[in-house]
N, C-alpha and C. Protein backbone atom coordinates (compact mmCIF):
# COMPACT_ATOMS: atom_id res chain seq x y z
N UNK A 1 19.25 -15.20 41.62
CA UNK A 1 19.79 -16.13 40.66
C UNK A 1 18.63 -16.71 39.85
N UNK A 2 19.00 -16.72 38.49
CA UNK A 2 17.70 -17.36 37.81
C UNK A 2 18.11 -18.79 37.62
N UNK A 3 17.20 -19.45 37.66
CA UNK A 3 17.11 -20.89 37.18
C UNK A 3 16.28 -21.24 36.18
N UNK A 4 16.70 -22.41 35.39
CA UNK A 4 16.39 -23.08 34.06
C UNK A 4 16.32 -24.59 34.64
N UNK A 5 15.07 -24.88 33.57
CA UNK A 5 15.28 -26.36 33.80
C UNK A 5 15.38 -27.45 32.91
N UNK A 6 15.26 -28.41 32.81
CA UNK A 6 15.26 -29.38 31.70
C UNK A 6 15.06 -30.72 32.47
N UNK A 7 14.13 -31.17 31.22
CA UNK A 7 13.26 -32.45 31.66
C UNK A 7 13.80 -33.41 30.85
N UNK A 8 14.28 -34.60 31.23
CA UNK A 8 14.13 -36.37 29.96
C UNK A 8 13.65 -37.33 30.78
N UNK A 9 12.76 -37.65 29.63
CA UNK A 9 11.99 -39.00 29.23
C UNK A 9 12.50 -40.25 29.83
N UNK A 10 12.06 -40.72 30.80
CA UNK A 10 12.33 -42.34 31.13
C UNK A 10 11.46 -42.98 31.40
N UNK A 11 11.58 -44.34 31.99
CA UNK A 11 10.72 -45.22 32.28
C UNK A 11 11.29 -45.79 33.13
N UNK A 12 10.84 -46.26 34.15
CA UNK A 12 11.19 -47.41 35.52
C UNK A 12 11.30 -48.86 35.07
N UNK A 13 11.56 -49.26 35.95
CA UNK A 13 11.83 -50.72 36.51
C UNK A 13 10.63 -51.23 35.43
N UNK A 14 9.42 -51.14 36.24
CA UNK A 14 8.32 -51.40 35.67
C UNK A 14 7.56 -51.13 34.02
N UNK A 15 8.64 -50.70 33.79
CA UNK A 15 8.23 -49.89 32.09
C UNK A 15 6.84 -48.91 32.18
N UNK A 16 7.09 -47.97 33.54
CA UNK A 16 6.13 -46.49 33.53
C UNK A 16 7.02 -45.82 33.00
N UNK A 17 6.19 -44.52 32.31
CA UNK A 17 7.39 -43.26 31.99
C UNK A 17 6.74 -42.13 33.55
N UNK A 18 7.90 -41.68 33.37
CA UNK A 18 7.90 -40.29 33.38
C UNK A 18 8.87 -39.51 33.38
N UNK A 19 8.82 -38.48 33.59
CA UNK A 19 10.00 -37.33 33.36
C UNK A 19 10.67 -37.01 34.74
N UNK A 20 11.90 -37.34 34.80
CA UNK A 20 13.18 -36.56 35.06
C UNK A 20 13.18 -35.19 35.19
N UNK A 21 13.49 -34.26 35.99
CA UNK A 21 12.91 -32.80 36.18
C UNK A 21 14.62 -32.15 36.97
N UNK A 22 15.30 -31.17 36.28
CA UNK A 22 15.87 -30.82 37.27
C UNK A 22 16.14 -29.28 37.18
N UNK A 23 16.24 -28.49 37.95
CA UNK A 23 16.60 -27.27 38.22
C UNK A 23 17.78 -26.55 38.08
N UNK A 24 18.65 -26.16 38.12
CA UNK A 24 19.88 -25.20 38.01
C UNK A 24 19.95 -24.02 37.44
N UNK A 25 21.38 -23.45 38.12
CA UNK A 25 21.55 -21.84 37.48
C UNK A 25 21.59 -21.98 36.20
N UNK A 26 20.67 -20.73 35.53
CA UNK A 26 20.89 -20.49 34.24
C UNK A 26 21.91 -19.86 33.96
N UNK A 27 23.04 -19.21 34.42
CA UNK A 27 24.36 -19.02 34.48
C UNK A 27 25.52 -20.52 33.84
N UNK A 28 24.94 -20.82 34.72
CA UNK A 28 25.57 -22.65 34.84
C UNK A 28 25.60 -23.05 33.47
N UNK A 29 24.02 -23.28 32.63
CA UNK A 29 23.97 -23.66 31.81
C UNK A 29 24.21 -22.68 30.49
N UNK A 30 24.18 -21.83 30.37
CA UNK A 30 24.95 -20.62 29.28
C UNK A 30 26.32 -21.45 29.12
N UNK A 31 27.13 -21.57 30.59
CA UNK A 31 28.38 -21.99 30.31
C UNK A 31 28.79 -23.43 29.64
N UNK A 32 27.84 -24.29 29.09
CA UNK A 32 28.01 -25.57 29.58
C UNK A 32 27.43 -25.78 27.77
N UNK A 33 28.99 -27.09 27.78
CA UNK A 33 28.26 -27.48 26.29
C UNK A 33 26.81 -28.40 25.87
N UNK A 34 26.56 -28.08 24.62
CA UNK A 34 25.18 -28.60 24.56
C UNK A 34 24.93 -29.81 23.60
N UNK A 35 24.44 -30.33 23.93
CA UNK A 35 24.02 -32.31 23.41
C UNK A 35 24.14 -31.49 21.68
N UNK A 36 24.32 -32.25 20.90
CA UNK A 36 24.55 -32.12 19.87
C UNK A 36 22.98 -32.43 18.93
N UNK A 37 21.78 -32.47 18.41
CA UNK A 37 20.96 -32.36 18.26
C UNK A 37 19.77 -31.60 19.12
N UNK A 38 20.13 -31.49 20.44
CA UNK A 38 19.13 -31.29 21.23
C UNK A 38 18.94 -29.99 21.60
N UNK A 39 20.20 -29.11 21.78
CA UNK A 39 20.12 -27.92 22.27
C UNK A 39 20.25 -27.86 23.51
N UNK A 40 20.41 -28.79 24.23
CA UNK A 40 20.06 -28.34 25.86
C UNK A 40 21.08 -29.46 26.22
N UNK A 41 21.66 -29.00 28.04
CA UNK A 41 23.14 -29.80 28.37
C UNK A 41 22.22 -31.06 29.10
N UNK A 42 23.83 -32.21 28.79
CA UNK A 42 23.65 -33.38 29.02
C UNK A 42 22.48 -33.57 30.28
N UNK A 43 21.87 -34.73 30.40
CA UNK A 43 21.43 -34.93 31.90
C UNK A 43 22.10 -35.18 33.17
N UNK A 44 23.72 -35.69 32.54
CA UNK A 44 24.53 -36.05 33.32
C UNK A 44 24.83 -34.60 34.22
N UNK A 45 24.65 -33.26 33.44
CA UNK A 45 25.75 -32.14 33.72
C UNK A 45 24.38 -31.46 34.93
N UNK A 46 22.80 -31.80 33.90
CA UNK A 46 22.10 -31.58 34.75
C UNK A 46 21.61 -31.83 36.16
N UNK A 47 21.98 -33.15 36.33
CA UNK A 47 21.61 -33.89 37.64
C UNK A 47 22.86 -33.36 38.44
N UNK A 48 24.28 -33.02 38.12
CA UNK A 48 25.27 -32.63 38.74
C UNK A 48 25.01 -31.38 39.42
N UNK A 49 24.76 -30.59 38.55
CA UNK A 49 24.76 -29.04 38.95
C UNK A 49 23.06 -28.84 39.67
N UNK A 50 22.08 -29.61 39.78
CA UNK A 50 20.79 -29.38 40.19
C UNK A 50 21.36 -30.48 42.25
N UNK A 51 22.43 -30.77 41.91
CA UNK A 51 23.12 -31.41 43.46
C UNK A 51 24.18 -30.31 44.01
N UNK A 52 25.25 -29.52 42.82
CA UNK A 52 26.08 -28.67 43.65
C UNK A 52 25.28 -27.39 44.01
N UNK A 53 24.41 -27.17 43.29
CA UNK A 53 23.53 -25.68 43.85
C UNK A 53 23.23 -25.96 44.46
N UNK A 54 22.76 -25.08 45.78
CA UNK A 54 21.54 -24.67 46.73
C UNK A 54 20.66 -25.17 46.54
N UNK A 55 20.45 -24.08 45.33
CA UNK A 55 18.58 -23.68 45.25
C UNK A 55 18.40 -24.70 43.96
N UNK A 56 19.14 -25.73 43.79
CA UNK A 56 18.86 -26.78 42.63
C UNK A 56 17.86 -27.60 43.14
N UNK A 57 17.00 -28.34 42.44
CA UNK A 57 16.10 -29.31 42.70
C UNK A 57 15.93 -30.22 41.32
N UNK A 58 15.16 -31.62 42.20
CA UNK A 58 15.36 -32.36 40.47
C UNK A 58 13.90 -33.21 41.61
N UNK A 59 13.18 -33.26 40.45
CA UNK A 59 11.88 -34.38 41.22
C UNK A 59 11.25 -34.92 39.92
N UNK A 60 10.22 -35.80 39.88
CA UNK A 60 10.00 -36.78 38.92
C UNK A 60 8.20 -36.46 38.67
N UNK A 61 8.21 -36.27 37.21
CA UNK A 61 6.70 -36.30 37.20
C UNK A 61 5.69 -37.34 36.79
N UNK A 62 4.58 -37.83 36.21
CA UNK A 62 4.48 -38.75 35.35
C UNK A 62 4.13 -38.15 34.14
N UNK A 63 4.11 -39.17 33.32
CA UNK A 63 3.85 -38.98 31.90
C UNK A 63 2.49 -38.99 31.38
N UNK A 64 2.02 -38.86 30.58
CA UNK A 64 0.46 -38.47 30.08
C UNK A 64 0.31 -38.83 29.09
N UNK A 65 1.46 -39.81 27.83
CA UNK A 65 1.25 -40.28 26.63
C UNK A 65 0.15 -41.07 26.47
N UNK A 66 -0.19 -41.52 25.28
CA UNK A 66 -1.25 -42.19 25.07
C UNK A 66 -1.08 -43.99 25.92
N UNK A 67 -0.07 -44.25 26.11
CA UNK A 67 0.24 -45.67 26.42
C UNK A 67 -0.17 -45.79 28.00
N UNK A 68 0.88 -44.45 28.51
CA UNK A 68 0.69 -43.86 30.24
C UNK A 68 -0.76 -44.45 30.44
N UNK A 69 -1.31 -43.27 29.56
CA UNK A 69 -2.75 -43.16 29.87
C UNK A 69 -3.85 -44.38 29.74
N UNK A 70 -3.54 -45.01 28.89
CA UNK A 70 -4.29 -45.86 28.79
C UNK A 70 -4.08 -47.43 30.16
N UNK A 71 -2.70 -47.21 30.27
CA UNK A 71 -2.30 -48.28 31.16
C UNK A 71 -2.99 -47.81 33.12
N UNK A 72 -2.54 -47.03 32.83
CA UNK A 72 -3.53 -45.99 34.21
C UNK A 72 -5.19 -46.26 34.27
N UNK A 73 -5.22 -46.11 33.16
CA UNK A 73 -7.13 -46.16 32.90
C UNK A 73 -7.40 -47.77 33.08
N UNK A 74 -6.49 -48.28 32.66
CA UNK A 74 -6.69 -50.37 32.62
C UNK A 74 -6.81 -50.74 34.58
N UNK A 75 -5.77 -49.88 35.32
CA UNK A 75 -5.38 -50.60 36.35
C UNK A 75 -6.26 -49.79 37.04
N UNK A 76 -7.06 -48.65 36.97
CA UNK A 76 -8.44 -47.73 37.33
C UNK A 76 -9.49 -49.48 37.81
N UNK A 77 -9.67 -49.29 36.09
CA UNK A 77 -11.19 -50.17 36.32
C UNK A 77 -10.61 -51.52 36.74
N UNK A 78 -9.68 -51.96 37.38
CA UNK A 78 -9.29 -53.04 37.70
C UNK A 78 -8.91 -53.55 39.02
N UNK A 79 -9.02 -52.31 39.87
CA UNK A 79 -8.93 -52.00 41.14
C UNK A 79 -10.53 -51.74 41.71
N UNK A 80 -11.52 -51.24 40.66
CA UNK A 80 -12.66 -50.94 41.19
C UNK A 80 -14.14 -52.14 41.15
């Protein structure tokens, strides 16, 4: 079975980003309508189907924007 994935953009509690990550059949998503600017299915349909598959997975990465980064680099030299 092949799998596809698709990532969105959030931020926590704390106002960190990072990305949302989830896995599913690329079968799945062929079938499945698509966000209307974006090209790619809802997150809602994603987080669903990356829970009814198996071999679905969804895990969280961080972000690397300029803000990320700089706020990372602040709490670096602030710890040391």
């Amino acid at each position: 079975m092949y799998m596809e994935w698709a990532r969105f953009h959030k931020a926590d509690a704390n106002g960190r980003h990072y990305f949302q990550t989830y896995s599913y059949p690329q079968v799945w998503a062929a079938a499945t309508p698509k966000e209307p600017g974006t090209g790619r299915i809802s997150e809602a349909a994603a987080l669903a189907y990356s829970l009814i598959c198996a071999a679905g997975w969804q895990w969280r990465t961080p972000c690397h924007c300029v803000e990320c980064t700089v706020t990372a680099k602040s709490a670096q030299r602030s710890t040391a």
